[in-house]
C-alpha atoms as a PDB file:
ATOM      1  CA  UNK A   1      -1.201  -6.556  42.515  1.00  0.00           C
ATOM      2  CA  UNK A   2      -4.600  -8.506  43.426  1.00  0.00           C
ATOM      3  CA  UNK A   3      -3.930 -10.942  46.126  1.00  0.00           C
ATOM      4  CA  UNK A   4      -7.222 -12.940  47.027  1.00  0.00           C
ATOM      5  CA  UNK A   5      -7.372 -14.358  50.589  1.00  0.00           C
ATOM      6  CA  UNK A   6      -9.791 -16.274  52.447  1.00  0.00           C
ATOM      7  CA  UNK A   7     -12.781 -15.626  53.421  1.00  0.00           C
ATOM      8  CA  UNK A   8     -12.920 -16.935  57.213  1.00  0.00           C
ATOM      9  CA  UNK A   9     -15.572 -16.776  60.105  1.00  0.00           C
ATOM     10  CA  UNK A  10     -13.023 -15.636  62.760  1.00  0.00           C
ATOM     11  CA  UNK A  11     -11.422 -12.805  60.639  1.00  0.00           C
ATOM     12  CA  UNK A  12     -14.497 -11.419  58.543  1.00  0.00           C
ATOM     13  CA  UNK A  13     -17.290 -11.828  60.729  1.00  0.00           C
ATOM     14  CA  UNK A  14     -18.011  -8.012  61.351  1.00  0.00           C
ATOM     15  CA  UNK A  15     -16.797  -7.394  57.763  1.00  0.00           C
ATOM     16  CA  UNK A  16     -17.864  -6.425  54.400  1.00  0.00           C
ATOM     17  CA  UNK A  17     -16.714  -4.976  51.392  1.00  0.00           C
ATOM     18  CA  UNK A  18     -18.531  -1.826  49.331  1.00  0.00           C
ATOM     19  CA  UNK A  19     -21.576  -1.883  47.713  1.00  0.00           C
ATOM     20  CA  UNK A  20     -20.156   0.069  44.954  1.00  0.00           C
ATOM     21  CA  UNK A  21     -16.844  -0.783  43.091  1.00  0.00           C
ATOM     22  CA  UNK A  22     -14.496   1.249  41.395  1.00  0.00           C
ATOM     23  CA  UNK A  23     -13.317  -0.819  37.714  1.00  0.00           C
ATOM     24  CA  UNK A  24     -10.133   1.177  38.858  1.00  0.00           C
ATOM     25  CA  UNK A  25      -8.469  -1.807  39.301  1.00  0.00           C
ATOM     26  CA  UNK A  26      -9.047  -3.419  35.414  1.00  0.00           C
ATOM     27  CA  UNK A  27      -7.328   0.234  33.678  1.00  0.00           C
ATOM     28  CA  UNK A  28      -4.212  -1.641  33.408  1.00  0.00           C
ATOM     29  CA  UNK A  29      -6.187  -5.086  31.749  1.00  0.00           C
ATOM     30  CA  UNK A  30      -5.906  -4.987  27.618  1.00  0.00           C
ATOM     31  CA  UNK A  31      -7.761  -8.228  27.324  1.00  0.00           C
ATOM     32  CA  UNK A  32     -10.332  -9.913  29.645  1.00  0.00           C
ATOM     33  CA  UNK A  33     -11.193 -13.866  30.569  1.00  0.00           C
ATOM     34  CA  UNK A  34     -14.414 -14.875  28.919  1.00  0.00           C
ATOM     35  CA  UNK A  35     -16.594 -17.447  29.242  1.00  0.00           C
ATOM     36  CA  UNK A  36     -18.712 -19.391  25.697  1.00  0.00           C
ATOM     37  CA  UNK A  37     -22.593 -18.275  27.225  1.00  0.00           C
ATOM     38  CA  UNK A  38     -21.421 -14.565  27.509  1.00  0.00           C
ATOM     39  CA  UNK A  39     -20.308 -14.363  23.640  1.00  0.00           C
ATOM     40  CA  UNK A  40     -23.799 -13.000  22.246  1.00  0.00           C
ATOM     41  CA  UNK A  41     -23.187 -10.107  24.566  1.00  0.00           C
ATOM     42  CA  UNK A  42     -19.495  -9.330  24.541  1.00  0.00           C
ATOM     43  CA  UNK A  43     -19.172  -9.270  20.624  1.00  0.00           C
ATOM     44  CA  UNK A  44     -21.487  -6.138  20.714  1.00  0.00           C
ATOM     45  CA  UNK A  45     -19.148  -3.805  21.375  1.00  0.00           C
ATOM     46  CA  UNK A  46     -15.606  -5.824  21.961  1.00  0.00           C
ATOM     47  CA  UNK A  47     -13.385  -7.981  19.959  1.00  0.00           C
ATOM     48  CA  UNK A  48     -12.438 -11.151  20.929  1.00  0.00           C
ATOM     49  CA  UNK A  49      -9.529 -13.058  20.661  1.00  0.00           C
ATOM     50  CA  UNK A  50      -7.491 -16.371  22.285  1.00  0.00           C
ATOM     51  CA  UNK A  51      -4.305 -16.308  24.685  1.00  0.00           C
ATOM     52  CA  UNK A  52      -2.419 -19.242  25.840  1.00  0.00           C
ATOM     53  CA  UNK A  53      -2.142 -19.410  28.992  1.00  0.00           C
ATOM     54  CA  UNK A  54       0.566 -21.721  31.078  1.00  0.00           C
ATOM     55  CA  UNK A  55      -0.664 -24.079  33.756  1.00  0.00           C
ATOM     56  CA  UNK A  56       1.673 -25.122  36.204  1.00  0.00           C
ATOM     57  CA  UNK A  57       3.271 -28.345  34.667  1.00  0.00           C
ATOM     58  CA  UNK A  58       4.681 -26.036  32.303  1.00  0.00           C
ATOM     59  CA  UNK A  59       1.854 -26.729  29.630  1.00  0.00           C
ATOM     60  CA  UNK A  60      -0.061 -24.602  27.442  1.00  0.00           C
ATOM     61  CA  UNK A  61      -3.628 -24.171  26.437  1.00  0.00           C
ATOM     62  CA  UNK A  62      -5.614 -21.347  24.855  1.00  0.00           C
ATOM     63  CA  UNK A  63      -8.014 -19.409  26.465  1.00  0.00           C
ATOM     64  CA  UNK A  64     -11.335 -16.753  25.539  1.00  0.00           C
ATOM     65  CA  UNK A  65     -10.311 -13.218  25.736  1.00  0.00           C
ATOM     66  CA  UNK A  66     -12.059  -9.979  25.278  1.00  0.00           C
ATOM     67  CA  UNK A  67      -9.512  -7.458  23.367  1.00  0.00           C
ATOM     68  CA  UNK A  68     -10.512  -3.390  25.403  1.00  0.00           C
ATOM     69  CA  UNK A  69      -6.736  -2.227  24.064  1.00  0.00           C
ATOM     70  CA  UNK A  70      -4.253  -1.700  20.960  1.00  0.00           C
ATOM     71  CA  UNK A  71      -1.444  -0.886  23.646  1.00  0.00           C
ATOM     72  CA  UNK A  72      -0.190  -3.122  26.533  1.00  0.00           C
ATOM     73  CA  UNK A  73      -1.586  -2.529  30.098  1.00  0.00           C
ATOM     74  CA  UNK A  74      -4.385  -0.198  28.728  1.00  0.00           C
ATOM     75  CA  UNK A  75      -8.310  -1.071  29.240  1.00  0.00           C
ATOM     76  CA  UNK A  76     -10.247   1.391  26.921  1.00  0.00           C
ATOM     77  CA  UNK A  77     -13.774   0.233  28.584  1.00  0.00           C
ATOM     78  CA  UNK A  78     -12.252   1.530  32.202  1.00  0.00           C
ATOM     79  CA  UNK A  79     -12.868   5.553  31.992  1.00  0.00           C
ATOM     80  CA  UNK A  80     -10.410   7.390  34.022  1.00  0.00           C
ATOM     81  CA  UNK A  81     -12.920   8.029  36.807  1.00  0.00           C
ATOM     82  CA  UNK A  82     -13.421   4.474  36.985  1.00  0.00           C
ATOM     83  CA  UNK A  83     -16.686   4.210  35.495  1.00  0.00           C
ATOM     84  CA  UNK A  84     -17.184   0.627  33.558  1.00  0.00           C
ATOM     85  CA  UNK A  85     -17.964   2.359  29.392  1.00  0.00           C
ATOM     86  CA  UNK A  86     -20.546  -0.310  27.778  1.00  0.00           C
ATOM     87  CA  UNK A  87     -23.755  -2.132  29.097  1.00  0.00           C
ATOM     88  CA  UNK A  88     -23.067  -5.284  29.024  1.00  0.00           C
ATOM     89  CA  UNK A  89     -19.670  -6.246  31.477  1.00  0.00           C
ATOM     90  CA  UNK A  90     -18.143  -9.632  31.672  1.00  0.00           C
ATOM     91  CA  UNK A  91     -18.702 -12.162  34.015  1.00  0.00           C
ATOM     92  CA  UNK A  92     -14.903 -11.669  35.195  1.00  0.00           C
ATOM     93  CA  UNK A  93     -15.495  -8.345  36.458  1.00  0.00           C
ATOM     94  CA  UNK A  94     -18.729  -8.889  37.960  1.00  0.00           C
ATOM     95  CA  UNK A  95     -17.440 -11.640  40.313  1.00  0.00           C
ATOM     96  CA  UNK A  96     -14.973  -9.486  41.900  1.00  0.00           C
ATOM     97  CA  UNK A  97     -13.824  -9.266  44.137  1.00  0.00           C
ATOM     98  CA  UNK A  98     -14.357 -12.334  45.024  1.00  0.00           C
ATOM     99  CA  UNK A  99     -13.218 -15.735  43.747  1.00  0.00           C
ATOM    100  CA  UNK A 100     -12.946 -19.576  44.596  1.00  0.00           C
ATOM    101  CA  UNK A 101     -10.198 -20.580  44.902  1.00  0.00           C
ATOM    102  CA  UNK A 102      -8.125 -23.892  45.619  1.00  0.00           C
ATOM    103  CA  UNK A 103      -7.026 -24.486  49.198  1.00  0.00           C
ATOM    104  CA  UNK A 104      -3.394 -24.971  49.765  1.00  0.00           C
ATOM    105  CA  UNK A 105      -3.397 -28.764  49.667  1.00  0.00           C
ATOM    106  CA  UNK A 106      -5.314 -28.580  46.247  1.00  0.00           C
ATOM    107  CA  UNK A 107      -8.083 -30.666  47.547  1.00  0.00           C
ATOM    108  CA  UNK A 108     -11.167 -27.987  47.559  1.00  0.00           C
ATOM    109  CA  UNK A 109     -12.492 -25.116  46.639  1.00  0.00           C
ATOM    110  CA  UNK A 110     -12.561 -22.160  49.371  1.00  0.00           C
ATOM    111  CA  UNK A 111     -14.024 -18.771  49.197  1.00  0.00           C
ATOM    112  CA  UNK A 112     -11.555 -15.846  48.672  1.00  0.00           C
ATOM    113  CA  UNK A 113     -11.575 -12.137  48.759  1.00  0.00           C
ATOM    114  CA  UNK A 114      -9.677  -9.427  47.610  1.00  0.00           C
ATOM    115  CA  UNK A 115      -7.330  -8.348  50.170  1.00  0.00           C
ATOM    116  CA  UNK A 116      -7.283  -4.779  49.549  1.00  0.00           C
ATOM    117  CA  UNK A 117     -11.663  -4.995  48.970  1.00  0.00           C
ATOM    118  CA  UNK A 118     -12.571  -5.840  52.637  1.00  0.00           C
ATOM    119  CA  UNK A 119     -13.609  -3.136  54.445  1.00  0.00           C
ATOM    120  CA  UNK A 120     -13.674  -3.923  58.836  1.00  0.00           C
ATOM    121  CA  UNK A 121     -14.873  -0.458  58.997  1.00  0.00           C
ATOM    122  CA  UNK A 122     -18.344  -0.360  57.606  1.00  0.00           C
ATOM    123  CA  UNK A 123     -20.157   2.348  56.331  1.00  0.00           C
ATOM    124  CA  UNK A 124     -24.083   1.281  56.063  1.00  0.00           C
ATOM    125  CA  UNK A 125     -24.111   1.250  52.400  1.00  0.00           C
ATOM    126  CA  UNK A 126     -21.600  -1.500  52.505  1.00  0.00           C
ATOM    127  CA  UNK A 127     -22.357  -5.294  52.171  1.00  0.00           C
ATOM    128  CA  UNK A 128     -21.303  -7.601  54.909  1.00  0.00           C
ATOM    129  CA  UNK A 129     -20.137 -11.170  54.909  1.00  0.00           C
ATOM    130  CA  UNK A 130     -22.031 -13.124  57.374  1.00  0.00           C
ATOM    131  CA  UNK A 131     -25.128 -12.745  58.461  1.00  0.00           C
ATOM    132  CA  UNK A 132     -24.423 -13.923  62.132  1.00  0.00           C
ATOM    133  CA  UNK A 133     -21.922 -15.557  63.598  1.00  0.00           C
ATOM    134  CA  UNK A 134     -22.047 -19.112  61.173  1.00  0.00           C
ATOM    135  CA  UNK A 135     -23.901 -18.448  58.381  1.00  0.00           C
ATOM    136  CA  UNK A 136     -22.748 -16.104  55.125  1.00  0.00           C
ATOM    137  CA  UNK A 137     -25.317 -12.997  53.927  1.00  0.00           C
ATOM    138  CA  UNK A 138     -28.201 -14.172  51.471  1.00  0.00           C
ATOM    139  CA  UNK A 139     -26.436 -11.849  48.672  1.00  0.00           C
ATOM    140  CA  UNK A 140     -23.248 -13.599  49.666  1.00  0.00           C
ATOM    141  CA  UNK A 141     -25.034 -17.228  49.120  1.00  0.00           C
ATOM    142  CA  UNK A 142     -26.074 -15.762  45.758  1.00  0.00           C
ATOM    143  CA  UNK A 143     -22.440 -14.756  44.940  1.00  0.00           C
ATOM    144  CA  UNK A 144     -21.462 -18.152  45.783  1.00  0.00           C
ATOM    145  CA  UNK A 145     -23.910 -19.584  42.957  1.00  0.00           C
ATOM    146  CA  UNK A 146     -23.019 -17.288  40.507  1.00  0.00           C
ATOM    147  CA  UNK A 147     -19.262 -17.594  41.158  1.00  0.00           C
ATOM    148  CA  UNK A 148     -20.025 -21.576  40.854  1.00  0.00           C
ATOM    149  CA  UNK A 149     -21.392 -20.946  37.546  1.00  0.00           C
ATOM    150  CA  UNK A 150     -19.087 -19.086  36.296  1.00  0.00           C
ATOM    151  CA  UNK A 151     -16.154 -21.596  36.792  1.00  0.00           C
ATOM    152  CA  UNK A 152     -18.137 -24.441  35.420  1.00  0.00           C
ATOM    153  CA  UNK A 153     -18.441 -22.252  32.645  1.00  0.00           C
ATOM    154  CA  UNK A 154     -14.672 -21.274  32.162  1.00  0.00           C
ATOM    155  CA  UNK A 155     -13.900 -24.834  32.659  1.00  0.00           C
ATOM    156  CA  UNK A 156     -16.641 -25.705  29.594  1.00  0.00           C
ATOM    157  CA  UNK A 157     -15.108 -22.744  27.191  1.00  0.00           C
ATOM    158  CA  UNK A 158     -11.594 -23.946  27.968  1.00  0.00           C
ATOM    159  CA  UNK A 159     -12.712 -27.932  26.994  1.00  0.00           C
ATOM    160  CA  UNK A 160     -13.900 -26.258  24.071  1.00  0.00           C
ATOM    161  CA  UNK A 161     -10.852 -24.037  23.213  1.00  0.00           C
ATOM    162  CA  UNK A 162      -8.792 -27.423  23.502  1.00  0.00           C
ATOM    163  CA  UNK A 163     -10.926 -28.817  20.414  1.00  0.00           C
ATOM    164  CA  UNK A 164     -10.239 -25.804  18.147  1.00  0.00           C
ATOM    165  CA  UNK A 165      -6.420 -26.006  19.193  1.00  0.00           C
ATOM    166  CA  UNK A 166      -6.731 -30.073  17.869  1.00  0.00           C
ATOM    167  CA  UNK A 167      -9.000 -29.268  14.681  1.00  0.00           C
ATOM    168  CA  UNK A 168      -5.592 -26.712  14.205  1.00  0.00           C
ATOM    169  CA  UNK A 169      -8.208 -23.730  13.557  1.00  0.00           C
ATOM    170  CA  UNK A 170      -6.039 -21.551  15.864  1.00  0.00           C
ATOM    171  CA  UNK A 171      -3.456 -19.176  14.248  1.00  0.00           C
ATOM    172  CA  UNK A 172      -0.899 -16.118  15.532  1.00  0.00           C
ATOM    173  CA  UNK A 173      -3.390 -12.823  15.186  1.00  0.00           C
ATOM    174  CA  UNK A 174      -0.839  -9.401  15.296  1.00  0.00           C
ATOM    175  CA  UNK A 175      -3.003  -6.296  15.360  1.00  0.00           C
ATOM    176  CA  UNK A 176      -1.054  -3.295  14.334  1.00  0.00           C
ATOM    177  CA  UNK A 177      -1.635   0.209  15.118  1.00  0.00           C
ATOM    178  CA  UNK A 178      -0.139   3.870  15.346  1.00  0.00           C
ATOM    179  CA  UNK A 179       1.211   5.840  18.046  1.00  0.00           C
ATOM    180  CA  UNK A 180       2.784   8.909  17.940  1.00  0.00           C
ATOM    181  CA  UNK A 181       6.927   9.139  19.134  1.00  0.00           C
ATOM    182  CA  UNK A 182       8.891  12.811  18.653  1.00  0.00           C
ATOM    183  CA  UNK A 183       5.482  14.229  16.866  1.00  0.00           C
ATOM    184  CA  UNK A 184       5.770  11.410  14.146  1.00  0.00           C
ATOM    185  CA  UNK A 185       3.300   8.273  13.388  1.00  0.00           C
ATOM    186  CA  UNK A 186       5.405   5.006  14.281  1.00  0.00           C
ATOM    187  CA  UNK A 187       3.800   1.548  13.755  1.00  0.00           C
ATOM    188  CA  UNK A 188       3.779  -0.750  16.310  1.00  0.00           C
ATOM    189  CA  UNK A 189       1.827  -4.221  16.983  1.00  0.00           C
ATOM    190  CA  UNK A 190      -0.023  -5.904  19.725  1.00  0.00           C
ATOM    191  CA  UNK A 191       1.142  -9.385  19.894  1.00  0.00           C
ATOM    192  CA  UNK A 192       0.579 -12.679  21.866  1.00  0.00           C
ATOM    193  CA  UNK A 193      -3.014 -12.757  20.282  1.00  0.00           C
ATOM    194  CA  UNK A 194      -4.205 -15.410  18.721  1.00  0.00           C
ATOM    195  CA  UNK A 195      -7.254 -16.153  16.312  1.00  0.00           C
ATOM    196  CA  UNK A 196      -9.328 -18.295  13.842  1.00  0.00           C
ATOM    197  CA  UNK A 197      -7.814 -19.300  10.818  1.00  0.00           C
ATOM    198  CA  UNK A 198     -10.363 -18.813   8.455  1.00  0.00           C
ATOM    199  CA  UNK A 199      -9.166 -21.110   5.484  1.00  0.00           C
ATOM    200  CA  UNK A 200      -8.644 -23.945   7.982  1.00  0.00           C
ATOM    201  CA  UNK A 201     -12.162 -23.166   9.207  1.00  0.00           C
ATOM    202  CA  UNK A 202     -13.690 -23.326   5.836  1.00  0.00           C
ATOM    203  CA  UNK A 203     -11.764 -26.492   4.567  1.00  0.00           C
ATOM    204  CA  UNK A 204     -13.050 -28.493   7.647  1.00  0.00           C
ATOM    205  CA  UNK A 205     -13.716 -32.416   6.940  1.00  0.00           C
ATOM    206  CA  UNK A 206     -17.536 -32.569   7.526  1.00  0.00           C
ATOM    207  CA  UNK A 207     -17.146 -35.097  10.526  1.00  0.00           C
ATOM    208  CA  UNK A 208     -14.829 -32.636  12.070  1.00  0.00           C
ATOM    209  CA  UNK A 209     -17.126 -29.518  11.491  1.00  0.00           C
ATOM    210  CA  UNK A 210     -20.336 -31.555  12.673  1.00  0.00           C
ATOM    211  CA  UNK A 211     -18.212 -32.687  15.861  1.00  0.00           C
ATOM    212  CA  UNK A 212     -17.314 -29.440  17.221  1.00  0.00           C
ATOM    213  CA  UNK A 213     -20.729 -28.066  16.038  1.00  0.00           C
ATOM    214  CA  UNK A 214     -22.525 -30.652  18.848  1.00  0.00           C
ATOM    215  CA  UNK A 215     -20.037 -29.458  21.231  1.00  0.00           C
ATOM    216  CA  UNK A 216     -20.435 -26.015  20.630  1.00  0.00           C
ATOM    217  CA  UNK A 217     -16.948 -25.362  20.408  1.00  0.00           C
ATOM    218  CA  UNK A 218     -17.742 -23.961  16.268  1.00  0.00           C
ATOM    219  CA  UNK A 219     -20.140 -21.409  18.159  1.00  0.00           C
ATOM    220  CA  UNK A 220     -17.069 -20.178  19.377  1.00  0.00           C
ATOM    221  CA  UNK A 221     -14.765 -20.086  16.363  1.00  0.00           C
ATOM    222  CA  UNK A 222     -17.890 -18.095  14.385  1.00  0.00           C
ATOM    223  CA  UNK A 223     -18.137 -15.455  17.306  1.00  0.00           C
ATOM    224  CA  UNK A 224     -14.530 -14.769  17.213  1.00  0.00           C
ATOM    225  CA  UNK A 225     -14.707 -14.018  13.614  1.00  0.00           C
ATOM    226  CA  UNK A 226     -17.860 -12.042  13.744  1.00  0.00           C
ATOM    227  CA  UNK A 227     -16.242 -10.024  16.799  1.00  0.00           C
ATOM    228  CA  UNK A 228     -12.944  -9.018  14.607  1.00  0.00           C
ATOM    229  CA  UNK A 229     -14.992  -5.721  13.143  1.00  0.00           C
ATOM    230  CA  UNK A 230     -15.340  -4.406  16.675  1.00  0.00           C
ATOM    231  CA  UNK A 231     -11.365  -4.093  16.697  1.00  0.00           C
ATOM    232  CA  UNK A 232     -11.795  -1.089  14.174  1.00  0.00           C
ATOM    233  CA  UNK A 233     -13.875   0.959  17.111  1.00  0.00           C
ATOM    234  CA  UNK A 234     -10.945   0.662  19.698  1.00  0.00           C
ATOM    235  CA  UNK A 235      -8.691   3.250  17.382  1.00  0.00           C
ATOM    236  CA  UNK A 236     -11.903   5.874  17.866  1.00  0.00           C
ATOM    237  CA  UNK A 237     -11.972   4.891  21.652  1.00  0.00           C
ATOM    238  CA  UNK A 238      -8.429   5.346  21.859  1.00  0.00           C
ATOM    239  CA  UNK A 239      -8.780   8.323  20.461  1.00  0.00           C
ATOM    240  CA  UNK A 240     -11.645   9.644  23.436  1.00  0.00           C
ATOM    241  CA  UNK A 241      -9.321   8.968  25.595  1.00  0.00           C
ATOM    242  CA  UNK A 242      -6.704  10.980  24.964  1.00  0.00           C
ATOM    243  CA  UNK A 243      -9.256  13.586  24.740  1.00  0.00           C
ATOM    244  CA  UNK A 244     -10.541  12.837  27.945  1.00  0.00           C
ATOM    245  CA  UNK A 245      -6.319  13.146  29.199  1.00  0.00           C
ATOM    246  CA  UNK A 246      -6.259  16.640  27.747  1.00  0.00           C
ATOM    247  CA  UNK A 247      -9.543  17.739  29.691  1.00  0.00           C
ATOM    248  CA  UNK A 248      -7.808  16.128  32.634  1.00  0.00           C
ATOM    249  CA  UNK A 249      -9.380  13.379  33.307  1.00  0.00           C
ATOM    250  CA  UNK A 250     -13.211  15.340  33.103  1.00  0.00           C
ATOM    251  CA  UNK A 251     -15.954  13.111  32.094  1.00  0.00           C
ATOM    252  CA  UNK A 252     -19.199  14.726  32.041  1.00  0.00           C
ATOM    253  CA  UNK A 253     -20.603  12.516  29.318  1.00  0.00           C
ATOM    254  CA  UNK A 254     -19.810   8.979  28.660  1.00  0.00           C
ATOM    255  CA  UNK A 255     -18.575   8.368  24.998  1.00  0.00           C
ATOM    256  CA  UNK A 256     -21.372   6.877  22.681  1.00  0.00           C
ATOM    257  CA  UNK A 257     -20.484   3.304  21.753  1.00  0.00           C
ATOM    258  CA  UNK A 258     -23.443   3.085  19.749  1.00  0.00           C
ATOM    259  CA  UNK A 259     -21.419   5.812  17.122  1.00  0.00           C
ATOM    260  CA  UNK A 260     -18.060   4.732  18.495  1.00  0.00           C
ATOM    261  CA  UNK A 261     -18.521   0.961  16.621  1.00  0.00           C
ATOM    262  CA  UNK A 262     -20.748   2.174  14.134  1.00  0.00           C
ATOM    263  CA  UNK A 263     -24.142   0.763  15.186  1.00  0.00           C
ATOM    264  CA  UNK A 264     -25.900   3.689  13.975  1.00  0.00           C
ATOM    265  CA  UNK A 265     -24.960   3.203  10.494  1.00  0.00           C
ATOM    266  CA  UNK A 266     -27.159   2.038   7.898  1.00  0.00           C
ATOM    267  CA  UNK A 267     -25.823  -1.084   6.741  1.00  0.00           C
ATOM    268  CA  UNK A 268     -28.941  -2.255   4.219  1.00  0.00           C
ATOM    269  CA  UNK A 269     -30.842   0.777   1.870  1.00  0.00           C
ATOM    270  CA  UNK A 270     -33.081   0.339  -0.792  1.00  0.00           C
END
């Protein structure tokens, strides 16, 4: 279980963590936390999809999600080496292991690590913390910037999840698929997803449509249902990896997801 902690002068002053990560630790994650300004990228190659997520006054609110499963606790995009599959990898992975964190009187942000990341043996490939004995590493400064961003960001694509939930464009989405029990095909489906209701989106009163369109908010609701073809590739991806099980675990090659999604098809001839 992840279990950030934080990051403190007196503890993690002659510490680091590892230059390069293992995405070991996002195998067991079928859907992913995204943020709007990633979109263009993610819907390349993954679906994407809203989950509601419960705050702790007991209240519920949607949230972006990329879909990299059919099955519970599997993350297709995680080879079993734990080599990231794909170019482009969401701003949710690339902060880790770190995070910010509120304090425990809720009144600021602090910087957190990973517990199980930090490393008080360092090899000199890894990355260390501080740079003497006050003042954090210039790539940890950057981290700090980025990790800044990025919350900003969530907090944005959440705002904007909130006004598809009130313009009711947001309907139950249960993706089906096969899997195989005593040698025989048995249907099963992936629920708790969630996506745009495309006759609601269509039937919009103009001042609605042009209101979430200055917020950006219909940006979002067209990207999800662009994305929903990629869904299709994750059966053939599913299907690599239980290849890659029955070579045990080998991976000499990574899987083309060019061929896996179809990008090398011809969509237009004349």
């Amino acid at each position: 279980m992840t279990r950030y902690v934080p990051l403190q002068r007196s503890l993690h002053n002659k510490a680091g963590y590892a230059s390069t990560i293992s995405m070991e630790y996002a195998a067991p994650m079928t859907t992913v936390p995204l943020v709007r300004e990633e979109l263009s990228h993610v819907i390349q190659h993954m679906g994407v999809a809203f989950q509601k997520r419960t705050h702790g006054d007991n209240t519920e609110s949607f949230e972006l999600v990329g879909l990299q499963a059919l099955k519970p606790n599997e993350n297709l995009f995680v080879l079993p080496d734990g080599r990231w599959l794909g170019g482009y990898k969401p701003a949710f992975y690339r902060a880790y292991p770190f995070s910010l964190e509120m304090d425990q009187d809720n009144a600021q942000l602090q910087l957190c690590v990973e517990e199980s990341a930090i490393k008080y043996e360092m090899s000199p490939s890894d990355l260390a913390f501080f740079k003497d004995e006050t003042n954090l590493s210039d790539h940890m400064m950057n981290f700090v910037k980025f990790l800044e961003k990025a919350l900003n960001g969530r907090k944005d694509t959440l705002r904007l999840m909130s006004a598809l939930q009130e313009a009711n464009l947001i309907t139950p989405w249960t993706i089906t698929y096969s899997e195989e029990e005593d040698n025989k095909p048995v249907e099963k489906a992936l629920n708790g997803l969630y996506h745009v209701d495309i006759k609601a989106l269509a039937n919009l009163e103009p001042a609605v449509a042009a209101t979430l369109n200055r917020s950006g908010a219909l940006e979002i609701a067209y990207a999800q249902v662009f994305s929903e073809a990629r869904v299709k590739g994750l059966s053939t991806l599913q299907k690599v990896h239980d290849d890659l099980k029955q070579q045990q675990n080998k991976v000499d090659k990574e899987p083309d997801l060019d061929e896996i999604f179809g990008e090398k098809d011809e969509f237009f001839s004349f």
